[in-house]
PDB file of N, CA and C in Angstrom:
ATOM      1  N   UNK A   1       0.787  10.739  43.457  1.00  0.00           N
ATOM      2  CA  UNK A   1       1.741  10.775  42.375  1.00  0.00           C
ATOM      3  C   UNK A   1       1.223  10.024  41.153  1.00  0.00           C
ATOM      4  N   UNK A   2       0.567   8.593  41.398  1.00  0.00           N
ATOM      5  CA  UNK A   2       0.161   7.900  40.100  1.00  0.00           C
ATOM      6  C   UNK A   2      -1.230   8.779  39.657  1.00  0.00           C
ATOM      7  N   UNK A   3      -1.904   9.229  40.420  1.00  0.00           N
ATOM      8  CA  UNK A   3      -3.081   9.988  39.769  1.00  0.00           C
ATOM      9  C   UNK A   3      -2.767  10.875  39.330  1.00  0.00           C
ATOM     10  N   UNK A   4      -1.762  12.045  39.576  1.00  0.00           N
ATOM     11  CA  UNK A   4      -1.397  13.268  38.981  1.00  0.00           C
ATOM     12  C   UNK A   4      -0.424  12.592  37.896  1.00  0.00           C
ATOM     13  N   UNK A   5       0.292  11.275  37.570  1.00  0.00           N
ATOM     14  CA  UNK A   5       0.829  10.818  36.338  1.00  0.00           C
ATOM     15  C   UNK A   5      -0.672  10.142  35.320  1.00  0.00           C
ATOM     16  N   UNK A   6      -1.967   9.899  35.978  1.00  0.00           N
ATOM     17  CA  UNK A   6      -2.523   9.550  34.863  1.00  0.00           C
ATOM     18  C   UNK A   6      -3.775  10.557  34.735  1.00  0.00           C
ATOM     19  N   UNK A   7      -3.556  11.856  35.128  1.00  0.00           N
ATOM     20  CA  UNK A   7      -4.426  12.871  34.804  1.00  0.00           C
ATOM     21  C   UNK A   7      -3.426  13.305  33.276  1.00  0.00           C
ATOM     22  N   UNK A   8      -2.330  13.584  33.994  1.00  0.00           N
ATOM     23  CA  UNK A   8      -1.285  14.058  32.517  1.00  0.00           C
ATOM     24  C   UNK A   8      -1.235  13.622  31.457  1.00  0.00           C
ATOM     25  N   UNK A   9      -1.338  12.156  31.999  1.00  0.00           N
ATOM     26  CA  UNK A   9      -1.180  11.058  30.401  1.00  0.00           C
ATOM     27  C   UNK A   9      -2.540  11.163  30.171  1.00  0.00           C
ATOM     28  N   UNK A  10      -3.555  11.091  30.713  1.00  0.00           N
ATOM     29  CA  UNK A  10      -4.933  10.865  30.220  1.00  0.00           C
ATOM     30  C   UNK A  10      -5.292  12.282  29.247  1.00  0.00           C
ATOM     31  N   UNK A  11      -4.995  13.412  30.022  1.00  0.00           N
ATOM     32  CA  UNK A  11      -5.246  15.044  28.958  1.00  0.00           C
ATOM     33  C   UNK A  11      -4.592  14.906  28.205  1.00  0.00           C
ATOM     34  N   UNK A  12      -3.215  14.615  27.956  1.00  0.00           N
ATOM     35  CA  UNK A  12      -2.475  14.129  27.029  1.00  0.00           C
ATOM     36  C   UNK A  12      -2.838  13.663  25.763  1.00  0.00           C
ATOM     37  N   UNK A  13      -3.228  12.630  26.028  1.00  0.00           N
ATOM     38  CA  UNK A  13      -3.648  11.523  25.049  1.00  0.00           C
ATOM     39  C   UNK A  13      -5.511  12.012  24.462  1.00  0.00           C
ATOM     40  N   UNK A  14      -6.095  12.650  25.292  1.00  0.00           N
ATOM     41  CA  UNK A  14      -7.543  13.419  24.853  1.00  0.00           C
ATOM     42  C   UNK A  14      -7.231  14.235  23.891  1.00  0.00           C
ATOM     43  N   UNK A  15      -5.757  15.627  24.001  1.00  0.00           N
ATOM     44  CA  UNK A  15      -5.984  16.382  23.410  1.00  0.00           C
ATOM     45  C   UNK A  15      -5.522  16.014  22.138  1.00  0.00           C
ATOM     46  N   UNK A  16      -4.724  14.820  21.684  1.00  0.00           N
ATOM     47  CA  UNK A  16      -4.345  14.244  20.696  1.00  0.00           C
ATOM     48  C   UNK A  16      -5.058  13.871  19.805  1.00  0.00           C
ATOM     49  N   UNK A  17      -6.015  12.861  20.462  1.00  0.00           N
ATOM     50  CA  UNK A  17      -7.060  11.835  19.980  1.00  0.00           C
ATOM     51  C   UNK A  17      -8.588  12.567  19.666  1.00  0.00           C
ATOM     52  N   UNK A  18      -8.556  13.218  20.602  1.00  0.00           N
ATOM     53  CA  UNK A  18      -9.660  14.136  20.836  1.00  0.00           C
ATOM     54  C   UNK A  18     -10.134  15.636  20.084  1.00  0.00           C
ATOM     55  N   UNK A  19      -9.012  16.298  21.097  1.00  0.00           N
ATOM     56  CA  UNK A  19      -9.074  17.420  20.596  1.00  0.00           C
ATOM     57  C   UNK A  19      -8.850  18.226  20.099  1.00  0.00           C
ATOM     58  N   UNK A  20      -8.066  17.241  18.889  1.00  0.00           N
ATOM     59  CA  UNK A  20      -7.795  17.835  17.451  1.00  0.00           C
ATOM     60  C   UNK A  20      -8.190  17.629  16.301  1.00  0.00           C
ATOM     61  N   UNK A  21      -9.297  16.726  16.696  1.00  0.00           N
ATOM     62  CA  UNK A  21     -10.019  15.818  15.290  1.00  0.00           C
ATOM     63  C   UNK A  21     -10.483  17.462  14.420  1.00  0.00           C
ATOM     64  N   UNK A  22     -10.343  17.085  12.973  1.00  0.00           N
ATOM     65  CA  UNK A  22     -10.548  18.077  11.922  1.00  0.00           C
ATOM     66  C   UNK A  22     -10.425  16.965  11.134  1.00  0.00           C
ATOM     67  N   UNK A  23     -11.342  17.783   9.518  1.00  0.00           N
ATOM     68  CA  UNK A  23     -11.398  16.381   8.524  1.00  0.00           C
ATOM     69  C   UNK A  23     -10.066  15.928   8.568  1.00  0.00           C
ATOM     70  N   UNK A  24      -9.207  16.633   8.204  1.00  0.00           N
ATOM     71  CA  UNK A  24      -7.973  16.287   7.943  1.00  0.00           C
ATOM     72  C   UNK A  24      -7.579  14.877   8.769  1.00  0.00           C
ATOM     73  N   UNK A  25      -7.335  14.839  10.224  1.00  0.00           N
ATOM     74  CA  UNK A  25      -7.203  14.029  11.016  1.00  0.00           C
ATOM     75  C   UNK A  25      -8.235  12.807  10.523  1.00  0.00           C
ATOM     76  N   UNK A  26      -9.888  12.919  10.484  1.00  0.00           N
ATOM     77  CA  UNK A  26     -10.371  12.016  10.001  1.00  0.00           C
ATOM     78  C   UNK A  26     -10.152  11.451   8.726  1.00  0.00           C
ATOM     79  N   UNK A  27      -9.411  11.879   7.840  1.00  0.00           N
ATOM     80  CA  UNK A  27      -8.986  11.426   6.500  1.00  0.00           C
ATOM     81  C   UNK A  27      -7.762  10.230   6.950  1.00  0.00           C
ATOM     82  N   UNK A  28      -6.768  10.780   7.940  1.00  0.00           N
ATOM     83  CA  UNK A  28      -5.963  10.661   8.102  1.00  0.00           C
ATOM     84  C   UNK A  28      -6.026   9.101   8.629  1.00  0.00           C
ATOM     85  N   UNK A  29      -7.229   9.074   9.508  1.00  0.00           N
ATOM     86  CA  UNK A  29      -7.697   8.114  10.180  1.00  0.00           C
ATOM     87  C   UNK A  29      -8.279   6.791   9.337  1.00  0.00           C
ATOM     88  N   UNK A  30      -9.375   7.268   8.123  1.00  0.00           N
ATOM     89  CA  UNK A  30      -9.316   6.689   6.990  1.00  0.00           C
ATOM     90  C   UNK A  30      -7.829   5.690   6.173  1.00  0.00           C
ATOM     91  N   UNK A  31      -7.258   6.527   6.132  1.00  0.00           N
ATOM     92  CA  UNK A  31      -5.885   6.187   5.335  1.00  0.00           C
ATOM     93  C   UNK A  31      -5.619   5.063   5.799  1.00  0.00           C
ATOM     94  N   UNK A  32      -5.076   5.428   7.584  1.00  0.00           N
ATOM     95  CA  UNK A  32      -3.996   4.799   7.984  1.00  0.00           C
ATOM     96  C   UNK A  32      -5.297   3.017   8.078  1.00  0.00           C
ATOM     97  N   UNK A  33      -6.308   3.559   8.174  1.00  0.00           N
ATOM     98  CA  UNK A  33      -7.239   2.181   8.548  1.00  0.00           C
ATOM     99  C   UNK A  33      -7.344   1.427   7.230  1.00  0.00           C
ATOM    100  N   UNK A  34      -7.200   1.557   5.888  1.00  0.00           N
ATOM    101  CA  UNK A  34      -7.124   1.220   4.815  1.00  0.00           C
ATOM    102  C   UNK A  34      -5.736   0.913   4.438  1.00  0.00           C
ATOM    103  N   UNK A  35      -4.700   1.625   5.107  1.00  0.00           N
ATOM    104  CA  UNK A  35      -3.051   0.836   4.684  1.00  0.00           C
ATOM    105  C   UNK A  35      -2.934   0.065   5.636  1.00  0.00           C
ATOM    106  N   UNK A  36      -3.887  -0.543   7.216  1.00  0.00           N
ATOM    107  CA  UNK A  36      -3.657  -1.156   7.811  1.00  0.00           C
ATOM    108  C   UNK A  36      -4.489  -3.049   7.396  1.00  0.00           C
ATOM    109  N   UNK A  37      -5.530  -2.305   6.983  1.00  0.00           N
ATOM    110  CA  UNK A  37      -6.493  -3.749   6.157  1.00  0.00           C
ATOM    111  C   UNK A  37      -5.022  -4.874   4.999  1.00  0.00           C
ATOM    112  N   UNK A  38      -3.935  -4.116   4.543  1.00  0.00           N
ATOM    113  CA  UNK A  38      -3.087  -4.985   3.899  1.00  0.00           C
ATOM    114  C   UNK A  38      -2.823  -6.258   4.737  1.00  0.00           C
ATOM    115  N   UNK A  39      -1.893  -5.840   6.137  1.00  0.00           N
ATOM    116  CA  UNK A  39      -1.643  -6.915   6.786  1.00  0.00           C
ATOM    117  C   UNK A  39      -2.271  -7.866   6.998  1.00  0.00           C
ATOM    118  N   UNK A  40      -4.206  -7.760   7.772  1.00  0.00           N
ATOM    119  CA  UNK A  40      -5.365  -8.554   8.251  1.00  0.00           C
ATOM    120  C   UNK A  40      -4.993  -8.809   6.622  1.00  0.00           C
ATOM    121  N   UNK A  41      -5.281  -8.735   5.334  1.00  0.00           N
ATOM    122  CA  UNK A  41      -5.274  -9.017   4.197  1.00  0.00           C
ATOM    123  C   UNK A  41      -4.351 -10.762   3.939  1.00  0.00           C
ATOM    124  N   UNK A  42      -2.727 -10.141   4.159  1.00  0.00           N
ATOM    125  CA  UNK A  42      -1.629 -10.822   3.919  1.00  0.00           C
ATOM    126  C   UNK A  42      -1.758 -11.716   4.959  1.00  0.00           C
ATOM    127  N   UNK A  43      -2.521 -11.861   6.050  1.00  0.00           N
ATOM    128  CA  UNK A  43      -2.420 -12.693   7.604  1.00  0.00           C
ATOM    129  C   UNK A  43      -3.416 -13.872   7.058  1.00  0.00           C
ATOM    130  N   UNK A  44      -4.220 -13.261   6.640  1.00  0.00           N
ATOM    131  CA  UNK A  44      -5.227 -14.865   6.319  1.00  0.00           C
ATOM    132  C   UNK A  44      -5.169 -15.509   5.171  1.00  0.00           C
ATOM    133  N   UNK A  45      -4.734 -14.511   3.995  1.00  0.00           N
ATOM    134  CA  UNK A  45      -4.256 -15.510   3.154  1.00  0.00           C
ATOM    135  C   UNK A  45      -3.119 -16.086   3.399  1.00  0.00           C
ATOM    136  N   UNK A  46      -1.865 -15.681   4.215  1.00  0.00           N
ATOM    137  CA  UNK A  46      -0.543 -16.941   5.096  1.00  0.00           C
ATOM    138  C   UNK A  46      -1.447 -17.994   5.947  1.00  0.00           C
ATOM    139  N   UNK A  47      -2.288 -17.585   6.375  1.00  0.00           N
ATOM    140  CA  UNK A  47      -2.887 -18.364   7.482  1.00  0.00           C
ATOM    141  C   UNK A  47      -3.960 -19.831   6.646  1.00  0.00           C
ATOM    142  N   UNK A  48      -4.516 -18.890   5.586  1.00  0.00           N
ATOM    143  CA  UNK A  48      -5.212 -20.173   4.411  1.00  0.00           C
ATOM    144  C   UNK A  48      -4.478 -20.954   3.631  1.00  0.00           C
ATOM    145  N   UNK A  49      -3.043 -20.464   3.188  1.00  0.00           N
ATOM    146  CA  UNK A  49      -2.279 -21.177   2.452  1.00  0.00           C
ATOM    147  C   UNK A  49      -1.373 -22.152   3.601  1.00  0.00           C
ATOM    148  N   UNK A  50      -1.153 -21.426   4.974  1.00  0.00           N
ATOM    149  CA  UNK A  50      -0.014 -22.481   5.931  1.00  0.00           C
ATOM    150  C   UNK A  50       1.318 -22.299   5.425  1.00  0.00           C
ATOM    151  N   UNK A  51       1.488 -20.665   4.727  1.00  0.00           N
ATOM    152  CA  UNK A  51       2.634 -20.641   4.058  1.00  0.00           C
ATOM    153  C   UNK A  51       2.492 -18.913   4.149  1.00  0.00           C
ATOM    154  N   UNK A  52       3.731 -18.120   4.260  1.00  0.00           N
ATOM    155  CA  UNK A  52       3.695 -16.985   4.159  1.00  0.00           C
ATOM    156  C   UNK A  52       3.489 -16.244   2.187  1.00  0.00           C
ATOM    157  N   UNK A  53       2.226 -15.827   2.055  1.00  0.00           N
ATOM    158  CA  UNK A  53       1.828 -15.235   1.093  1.00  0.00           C
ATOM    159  C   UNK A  53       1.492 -13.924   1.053  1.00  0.00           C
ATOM    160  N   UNK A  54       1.452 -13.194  -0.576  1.00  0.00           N
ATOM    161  CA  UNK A  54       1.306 -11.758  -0.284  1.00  0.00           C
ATOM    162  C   UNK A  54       0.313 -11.659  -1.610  1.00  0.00           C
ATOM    163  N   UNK A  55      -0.930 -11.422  -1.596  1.00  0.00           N
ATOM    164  CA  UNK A  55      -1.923 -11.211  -2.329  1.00  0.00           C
ATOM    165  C   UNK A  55      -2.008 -10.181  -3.202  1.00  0.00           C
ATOM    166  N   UNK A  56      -2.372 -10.121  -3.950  1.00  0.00           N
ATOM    167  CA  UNK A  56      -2.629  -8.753  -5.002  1.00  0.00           C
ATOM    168  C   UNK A  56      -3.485  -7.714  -4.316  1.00  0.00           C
ATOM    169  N   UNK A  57      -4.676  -8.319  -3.437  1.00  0.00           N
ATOM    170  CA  UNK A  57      -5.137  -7.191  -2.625  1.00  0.00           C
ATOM    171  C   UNK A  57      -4.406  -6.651  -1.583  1.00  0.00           C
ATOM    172  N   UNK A  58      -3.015  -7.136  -1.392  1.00  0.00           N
ATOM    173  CA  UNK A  58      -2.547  -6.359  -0.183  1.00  0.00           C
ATOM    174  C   UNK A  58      -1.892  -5.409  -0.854  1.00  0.00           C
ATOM    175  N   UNK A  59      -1.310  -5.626  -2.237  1.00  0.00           N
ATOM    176  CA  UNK A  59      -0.750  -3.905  -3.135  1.00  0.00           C
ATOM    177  C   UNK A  59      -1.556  -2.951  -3.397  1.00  0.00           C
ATOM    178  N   UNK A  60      -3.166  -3.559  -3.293  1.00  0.00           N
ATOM    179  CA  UNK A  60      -4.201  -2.784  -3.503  1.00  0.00           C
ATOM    180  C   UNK A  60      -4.375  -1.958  -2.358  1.00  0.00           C
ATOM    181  N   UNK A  61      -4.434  -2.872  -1.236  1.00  0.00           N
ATOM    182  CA  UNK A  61      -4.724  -1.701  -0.291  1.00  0.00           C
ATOM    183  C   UNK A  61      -3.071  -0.990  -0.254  1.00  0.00           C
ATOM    184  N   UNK A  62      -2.607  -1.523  -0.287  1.00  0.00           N
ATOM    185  CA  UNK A  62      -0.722  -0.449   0.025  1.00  0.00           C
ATOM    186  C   UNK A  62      -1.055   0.584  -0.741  1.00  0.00           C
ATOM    187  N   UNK A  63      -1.669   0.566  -1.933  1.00  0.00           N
ATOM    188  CA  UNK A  63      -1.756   1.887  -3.203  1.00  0.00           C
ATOM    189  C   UNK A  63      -2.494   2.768  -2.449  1.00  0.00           C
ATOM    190  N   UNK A  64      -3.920   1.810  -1.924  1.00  0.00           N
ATOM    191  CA  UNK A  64      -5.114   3.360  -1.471  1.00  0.00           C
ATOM    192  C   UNK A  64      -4.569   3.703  -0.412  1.00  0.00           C
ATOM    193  N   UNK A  65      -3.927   2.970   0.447  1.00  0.00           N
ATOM    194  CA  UNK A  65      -4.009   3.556   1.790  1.00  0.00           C
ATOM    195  C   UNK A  65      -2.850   4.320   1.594  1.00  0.00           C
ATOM    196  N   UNK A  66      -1.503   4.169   0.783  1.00  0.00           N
ATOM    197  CA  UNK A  66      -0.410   5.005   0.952  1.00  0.00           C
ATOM    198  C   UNK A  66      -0.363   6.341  -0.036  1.00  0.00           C
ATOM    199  N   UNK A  67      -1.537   6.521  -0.929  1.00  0.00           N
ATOM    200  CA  UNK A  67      -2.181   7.433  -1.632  1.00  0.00           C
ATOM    201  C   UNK A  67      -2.427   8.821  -0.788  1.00  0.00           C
ATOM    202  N   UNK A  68      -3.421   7.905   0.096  1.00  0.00           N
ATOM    203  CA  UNK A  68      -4.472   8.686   0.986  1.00  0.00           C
ATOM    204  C   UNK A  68      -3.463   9.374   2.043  1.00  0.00           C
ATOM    205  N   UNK A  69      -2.372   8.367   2.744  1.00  0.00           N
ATOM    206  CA  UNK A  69      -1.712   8.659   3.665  1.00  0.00           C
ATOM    207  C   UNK A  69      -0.977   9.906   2.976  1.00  0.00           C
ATOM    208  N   UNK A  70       0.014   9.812   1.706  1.00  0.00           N
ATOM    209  CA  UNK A  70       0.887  11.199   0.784  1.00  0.00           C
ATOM    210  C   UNK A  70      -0.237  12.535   1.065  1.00  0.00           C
ATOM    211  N   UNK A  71      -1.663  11.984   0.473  1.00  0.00           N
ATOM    212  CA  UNK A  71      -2.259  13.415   0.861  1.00  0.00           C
ATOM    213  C   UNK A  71      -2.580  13.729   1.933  1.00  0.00           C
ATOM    214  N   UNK A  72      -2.669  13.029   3.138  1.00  0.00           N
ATOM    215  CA  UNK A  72      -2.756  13.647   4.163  1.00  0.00           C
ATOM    216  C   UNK A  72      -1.584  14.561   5.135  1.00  0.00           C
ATOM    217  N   UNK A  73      -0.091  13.528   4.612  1.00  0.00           N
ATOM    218  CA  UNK A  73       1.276  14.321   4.692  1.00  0.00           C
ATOM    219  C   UNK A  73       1.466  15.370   4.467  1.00  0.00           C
ATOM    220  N   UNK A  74       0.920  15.679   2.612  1.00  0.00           N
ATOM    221  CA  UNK A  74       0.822  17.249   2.078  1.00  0.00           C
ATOM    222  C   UNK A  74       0.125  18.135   2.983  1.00  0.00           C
ATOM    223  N   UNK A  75      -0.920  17.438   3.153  1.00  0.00           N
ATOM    224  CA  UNK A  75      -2.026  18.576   3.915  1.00  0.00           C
ATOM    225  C   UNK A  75      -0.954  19.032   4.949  1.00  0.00           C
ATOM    226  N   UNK A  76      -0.614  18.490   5.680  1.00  0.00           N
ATOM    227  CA  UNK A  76       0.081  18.500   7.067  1.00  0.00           C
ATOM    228  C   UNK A  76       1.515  19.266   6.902  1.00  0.00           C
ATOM    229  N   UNK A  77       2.112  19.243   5.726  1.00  0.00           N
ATOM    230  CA  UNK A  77       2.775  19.387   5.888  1.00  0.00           C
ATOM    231  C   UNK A  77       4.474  19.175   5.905  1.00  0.00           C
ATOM    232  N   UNK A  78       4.024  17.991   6.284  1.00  0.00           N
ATOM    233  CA  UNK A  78       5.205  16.966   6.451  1.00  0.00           C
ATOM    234  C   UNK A  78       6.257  16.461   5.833  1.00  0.00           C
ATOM    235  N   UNK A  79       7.485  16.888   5.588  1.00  0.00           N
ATOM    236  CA  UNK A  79       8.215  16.262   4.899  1.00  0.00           C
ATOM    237  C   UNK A  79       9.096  14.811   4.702  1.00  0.00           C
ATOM    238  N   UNK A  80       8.956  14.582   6.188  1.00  0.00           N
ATOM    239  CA  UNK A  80       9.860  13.568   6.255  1.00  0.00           C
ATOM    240  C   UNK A  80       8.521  12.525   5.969  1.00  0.00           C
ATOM    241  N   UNK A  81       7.293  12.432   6.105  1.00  0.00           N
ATOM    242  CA  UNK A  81       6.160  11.718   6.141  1.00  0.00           C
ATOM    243  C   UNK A  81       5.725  11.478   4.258  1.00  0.00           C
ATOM    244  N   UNK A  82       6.082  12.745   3.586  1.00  0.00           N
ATOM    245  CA  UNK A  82       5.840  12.564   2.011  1.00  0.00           C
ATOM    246  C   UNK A  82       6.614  11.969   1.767  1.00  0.00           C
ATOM    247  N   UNK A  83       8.173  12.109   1.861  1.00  0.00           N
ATOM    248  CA  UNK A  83       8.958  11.333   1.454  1.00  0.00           C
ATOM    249  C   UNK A  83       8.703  10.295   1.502  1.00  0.00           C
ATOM    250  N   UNK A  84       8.753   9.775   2.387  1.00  0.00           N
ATOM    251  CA  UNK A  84       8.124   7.846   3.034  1.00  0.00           C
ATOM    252  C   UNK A  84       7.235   7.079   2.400  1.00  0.00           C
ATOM    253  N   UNK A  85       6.042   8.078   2.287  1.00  0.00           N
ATOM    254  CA  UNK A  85       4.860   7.830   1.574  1.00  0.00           C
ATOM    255  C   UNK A  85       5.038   7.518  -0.034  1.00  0.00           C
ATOM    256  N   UNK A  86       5.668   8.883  -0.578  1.00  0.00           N
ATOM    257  CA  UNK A  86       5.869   9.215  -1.951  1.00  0.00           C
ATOM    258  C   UNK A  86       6.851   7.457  -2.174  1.00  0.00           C
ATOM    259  N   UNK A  87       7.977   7.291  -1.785  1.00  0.00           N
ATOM    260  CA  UNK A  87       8.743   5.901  -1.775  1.00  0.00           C
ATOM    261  C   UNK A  87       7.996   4.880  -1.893  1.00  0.00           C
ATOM    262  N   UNK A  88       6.958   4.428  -0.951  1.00  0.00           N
ATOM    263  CA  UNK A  88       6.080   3.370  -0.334  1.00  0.00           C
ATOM    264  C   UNK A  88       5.430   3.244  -1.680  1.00  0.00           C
ATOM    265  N   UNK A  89       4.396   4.489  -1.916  1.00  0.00           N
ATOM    266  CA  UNK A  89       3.630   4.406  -3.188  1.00  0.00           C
ATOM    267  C   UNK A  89       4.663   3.667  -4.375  1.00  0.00           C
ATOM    268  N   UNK A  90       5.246   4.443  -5.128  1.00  0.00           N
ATOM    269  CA  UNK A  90       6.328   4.125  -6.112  1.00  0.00           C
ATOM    270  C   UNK A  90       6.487   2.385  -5.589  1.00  0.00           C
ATOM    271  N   UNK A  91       6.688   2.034  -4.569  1.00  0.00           N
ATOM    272  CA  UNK A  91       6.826   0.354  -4.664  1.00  0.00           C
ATOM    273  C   UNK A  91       6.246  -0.478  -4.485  1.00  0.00           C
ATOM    274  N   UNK A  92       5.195   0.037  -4.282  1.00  0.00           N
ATOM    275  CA  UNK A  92       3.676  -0.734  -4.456  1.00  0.00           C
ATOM    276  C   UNK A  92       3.307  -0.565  -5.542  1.00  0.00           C
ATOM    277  N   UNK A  93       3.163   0.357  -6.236  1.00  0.00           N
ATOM    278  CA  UNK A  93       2.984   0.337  -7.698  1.00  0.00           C
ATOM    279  C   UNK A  93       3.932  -0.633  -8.727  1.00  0.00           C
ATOM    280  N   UNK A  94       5.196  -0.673  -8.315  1.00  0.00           N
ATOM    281  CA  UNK A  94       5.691  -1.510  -8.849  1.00  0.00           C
ATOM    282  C   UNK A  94       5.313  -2.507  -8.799  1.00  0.00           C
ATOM    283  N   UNK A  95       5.000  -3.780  -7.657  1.00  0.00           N
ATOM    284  CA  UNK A  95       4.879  -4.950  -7.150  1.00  0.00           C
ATOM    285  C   UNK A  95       3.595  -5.292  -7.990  1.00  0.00           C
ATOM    286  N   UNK A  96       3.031  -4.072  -8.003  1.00  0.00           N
ATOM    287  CA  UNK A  96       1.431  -4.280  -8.573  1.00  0.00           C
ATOM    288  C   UNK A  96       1.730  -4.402 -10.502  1.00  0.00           C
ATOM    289  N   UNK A  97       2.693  -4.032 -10.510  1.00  0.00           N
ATOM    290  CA  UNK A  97       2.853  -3.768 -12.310  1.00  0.00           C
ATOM    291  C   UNK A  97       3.225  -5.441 -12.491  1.00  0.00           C
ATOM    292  N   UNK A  98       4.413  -6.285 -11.527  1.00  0.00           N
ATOM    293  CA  UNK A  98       4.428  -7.152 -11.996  1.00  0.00           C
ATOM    294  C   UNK A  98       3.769  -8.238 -11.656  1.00  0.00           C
ATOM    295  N   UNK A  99       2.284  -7.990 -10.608  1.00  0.00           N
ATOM    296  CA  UNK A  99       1.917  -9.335 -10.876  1.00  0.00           C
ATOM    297  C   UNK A  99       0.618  -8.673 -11.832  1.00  0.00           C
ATOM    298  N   UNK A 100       0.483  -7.672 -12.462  1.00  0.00           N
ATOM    299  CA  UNK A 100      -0.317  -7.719 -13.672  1.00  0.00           C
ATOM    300  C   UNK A 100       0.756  -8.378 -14.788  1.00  0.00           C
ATOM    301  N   UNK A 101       1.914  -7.786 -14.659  1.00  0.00           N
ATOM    302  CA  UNK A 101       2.388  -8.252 -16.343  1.00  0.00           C
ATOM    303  C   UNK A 101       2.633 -10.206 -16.144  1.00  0.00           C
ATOM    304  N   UNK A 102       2.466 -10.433 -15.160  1.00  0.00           N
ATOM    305  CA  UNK A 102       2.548 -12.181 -14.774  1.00  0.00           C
ATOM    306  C   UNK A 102       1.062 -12.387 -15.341  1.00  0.00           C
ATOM    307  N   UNK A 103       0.393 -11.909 -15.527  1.00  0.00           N
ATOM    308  CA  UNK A 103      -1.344 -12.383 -15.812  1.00  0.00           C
ATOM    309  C   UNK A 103      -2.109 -12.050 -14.726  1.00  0.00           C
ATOM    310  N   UNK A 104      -1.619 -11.522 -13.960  1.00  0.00           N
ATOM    311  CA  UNK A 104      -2.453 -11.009 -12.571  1.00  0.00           C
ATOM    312  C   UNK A 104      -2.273 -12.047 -11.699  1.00  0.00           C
ATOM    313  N   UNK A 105      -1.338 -12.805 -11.787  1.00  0.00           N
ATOM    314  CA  UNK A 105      -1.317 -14.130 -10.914  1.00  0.00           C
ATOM    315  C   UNK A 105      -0.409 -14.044  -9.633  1.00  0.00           C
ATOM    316  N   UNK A 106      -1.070 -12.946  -8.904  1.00  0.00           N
ATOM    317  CA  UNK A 106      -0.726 -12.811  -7.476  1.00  0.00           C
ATOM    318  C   UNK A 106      -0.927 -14.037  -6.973  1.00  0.00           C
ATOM    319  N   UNK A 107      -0.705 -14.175  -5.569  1.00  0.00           N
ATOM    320  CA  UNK A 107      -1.005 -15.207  -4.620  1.00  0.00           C
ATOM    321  C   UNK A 107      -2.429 -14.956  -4.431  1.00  0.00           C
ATOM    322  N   UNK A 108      -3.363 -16.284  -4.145  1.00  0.00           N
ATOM    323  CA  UNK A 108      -4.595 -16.150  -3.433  1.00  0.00           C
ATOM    324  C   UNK A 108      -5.093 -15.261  -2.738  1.00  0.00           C
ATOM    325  N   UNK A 109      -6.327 -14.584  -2.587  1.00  0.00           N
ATOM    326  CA  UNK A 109      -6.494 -13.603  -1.977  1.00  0.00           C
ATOM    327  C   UNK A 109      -7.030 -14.446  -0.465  1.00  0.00           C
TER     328      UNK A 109
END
């Protein structure tokens, strides 16, 4: 029974990971690894300051990676995923407008 539950989950999870890679998916893969660099971003500068901080490079990566992520949604398809994206972008762009109009004086990177 547990081997015929981890043959299922194992083909499962191949034909996902596996055997559907197309650029698309590798773009996709791109994206999400570039909107994920924000957090490692925001973690060590909290972790260098001993205080929870949010850097100008973490709107930077929120922009590319939630850019990349909208076009990979389009590609796909996706509506409920553009929406999200299309939102996300729009407020990262914001965050980013005001620590330029501050002098660029985000938190430490």
């Amino acid at each position: 029974m547990l081997v015929d539950l981890a043959r299922t989950v194992g083909g499962y999870l191949h034909d996902v990971f596996v055997g559907n890679i197309d650029i698309g998916i590798l773009i996709g893969y791109t994206a999400q690894g570039l909107f994920s660099m924000r957090f490692v971003v925001q973690w060590i500068a909290s972790e260098r300051a001993g205080r929870s901080v949010v850097p100008t490079t973490f709107w930077v990566f929120s922009i590319g990676g939630g850019l990349m992520l909208l076009g990979y949604a389009v590609y796909r398809r996706d509506p409920v995923f553009i929406i999200g994206q299309a939102f996300g972008v729009f407020v990262y762009l914001r965050n980013l407008q005001f620590v330029l109009r501050s002098g660029g004086q985000g938190a430490p990177a």
